[in-house]
C-alpha atoms as a PDB file:
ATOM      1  CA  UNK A   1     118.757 147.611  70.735  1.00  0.00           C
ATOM      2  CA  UNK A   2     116.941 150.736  71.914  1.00  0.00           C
ATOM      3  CA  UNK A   3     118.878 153.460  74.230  1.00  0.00           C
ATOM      4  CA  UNK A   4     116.343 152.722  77.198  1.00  0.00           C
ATOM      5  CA  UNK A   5     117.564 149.041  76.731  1.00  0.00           C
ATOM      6  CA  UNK A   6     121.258 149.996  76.496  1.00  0.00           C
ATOM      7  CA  UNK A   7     120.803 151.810  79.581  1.00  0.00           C
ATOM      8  CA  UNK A   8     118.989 149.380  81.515  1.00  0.00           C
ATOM      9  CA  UNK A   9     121.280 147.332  80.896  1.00  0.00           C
ATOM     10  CA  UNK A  10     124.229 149.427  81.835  1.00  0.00           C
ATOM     11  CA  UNK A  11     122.627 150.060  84.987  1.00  0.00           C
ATOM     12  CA  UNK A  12     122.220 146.484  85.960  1.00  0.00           C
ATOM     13  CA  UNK A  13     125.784 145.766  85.368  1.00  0.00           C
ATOM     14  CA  UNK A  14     126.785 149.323  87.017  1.00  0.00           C
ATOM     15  CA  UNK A  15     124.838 147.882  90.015  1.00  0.00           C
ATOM     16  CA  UNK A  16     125.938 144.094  90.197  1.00  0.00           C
ATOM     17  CA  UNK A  17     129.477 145.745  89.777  1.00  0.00           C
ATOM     18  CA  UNK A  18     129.659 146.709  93.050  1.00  0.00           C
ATOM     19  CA  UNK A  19     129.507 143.197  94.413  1.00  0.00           C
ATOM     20  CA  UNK A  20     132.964 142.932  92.731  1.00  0.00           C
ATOM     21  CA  UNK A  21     134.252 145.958  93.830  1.00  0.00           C
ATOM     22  CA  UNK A  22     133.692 146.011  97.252  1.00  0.00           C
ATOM     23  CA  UNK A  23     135.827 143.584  98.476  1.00  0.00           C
ATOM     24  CA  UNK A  24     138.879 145.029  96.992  1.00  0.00           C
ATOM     25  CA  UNK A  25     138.792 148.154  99.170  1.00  0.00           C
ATOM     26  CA  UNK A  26     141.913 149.251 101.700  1.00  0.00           C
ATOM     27  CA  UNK A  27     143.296 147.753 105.003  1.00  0.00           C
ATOM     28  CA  UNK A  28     140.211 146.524 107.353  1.00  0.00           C
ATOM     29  CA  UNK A  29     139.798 149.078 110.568  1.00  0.00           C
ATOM     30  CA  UNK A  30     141.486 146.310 112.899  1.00  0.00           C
ATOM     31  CA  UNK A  31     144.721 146.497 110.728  1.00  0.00           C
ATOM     32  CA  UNK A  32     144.902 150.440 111.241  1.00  0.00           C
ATOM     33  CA  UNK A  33     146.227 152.433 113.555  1.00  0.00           C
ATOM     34  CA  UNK A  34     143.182 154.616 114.525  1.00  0.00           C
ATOM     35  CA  UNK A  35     141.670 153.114 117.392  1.00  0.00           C
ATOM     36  CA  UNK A  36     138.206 151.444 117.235  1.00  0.00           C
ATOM     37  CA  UNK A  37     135.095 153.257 118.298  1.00  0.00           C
ATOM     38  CA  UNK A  38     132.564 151.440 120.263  1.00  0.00           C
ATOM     39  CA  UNK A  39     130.181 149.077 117.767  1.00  0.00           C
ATOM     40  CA  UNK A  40     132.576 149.904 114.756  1.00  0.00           C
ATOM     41  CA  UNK A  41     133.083 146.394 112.530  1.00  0.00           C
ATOM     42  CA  UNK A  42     136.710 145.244 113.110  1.00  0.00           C
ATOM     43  CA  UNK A  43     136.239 144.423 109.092  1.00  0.00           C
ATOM     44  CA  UNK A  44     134.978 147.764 107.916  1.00  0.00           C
ATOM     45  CA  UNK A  45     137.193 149.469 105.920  1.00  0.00           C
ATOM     46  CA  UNK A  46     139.418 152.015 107.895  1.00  0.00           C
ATOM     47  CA  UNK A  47     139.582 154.925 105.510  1.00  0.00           C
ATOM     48  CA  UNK A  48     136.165 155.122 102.652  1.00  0.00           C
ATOM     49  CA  UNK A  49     136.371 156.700  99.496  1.00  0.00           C
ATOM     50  CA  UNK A  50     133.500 156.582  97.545  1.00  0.00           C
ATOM     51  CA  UNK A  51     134.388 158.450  94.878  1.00  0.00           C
ATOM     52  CA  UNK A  52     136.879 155.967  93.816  1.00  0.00           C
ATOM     53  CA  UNK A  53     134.224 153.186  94.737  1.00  0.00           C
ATOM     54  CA  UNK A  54     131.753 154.746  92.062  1.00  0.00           C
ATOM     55  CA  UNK A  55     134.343 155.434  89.608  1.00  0.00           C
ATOM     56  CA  UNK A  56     135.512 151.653  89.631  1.00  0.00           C
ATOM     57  CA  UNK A  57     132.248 150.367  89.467  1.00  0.00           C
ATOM     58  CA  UNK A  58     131.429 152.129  86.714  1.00  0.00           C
ATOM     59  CA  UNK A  59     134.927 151.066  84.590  1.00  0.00           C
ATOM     60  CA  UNK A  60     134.063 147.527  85.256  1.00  0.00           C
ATOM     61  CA  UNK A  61     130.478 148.160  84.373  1.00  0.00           C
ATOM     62  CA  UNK A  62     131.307 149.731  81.493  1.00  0.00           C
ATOM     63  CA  UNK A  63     133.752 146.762  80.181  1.00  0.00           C
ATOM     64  CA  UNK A  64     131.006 144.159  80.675  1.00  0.00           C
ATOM     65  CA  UNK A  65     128.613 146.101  78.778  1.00  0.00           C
ATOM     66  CA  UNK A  66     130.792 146.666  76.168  1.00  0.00           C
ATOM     67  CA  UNK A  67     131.595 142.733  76.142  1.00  0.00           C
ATOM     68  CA  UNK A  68     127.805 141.996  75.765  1.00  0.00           C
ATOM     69  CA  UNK A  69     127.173 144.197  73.714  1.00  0.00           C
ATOM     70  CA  UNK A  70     129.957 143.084  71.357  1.00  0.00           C
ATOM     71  CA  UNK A  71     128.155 139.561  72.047  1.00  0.00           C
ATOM     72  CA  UNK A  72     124.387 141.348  71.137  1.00  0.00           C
ATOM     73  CA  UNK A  73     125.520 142.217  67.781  1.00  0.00           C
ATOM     74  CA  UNK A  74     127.377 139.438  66.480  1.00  0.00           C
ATOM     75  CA  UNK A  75     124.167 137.298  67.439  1.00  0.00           C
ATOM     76  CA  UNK A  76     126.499 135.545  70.131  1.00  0.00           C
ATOM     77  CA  UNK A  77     123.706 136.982  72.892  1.00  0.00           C
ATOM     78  CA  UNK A  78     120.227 136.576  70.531  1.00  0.00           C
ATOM     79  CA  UNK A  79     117.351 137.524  73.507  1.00  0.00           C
ATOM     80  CA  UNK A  80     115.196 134.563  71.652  1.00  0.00           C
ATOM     81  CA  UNK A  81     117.540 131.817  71.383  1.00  0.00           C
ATOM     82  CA  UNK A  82     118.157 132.953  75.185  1.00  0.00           C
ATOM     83  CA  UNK A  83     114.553 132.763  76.513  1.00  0.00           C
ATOM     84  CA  UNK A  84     113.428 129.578  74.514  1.00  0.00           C
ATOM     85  CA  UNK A  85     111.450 131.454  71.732  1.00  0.00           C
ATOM     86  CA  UNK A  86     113.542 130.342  68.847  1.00  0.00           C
END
């Protein structure tokens, strides 16, 4: 596999990661004691760190790639057998 693939790759993962992430983030701004301001979400997060945010995705990114790429070379993830060619 080429580094531009690898990378690709990595970024699609690093991406779709935070679809996982997300969710698991703090108490909701209803829950907290800071009042609401006008046209704030009641389910937005009260407190945002995205430093953290970035720094999980990219652990849980970084495990999937690892998984397929542990799959790519034992043959377990073969891009032909995968798109019908072989």
């Amino acid at each position: 596999m080429k580094w531009t693939s690898a990378l690709a790759i990595f970024t699609l993962f690093w991406v779709f990661s935070a679809f996982f992430v997300l969710p698991f983030h703090g108490r909701r701004a209803e829950d907290a004691d800071a009042p609401l301001i006008p046209g704030q979400d009641r389910g937005a997060p009260a407190t945002f760190r995205p430093k953290r945010v970035l720094l999980q995705m990219t652990i849980a990114a970084a495990v999937c790639f690892v998984l397929y790429y542990i799959a790519y070379v034992n043959g377990w993830a073969d891009p032909d057998v995968l798109s019908g060619r072989a």
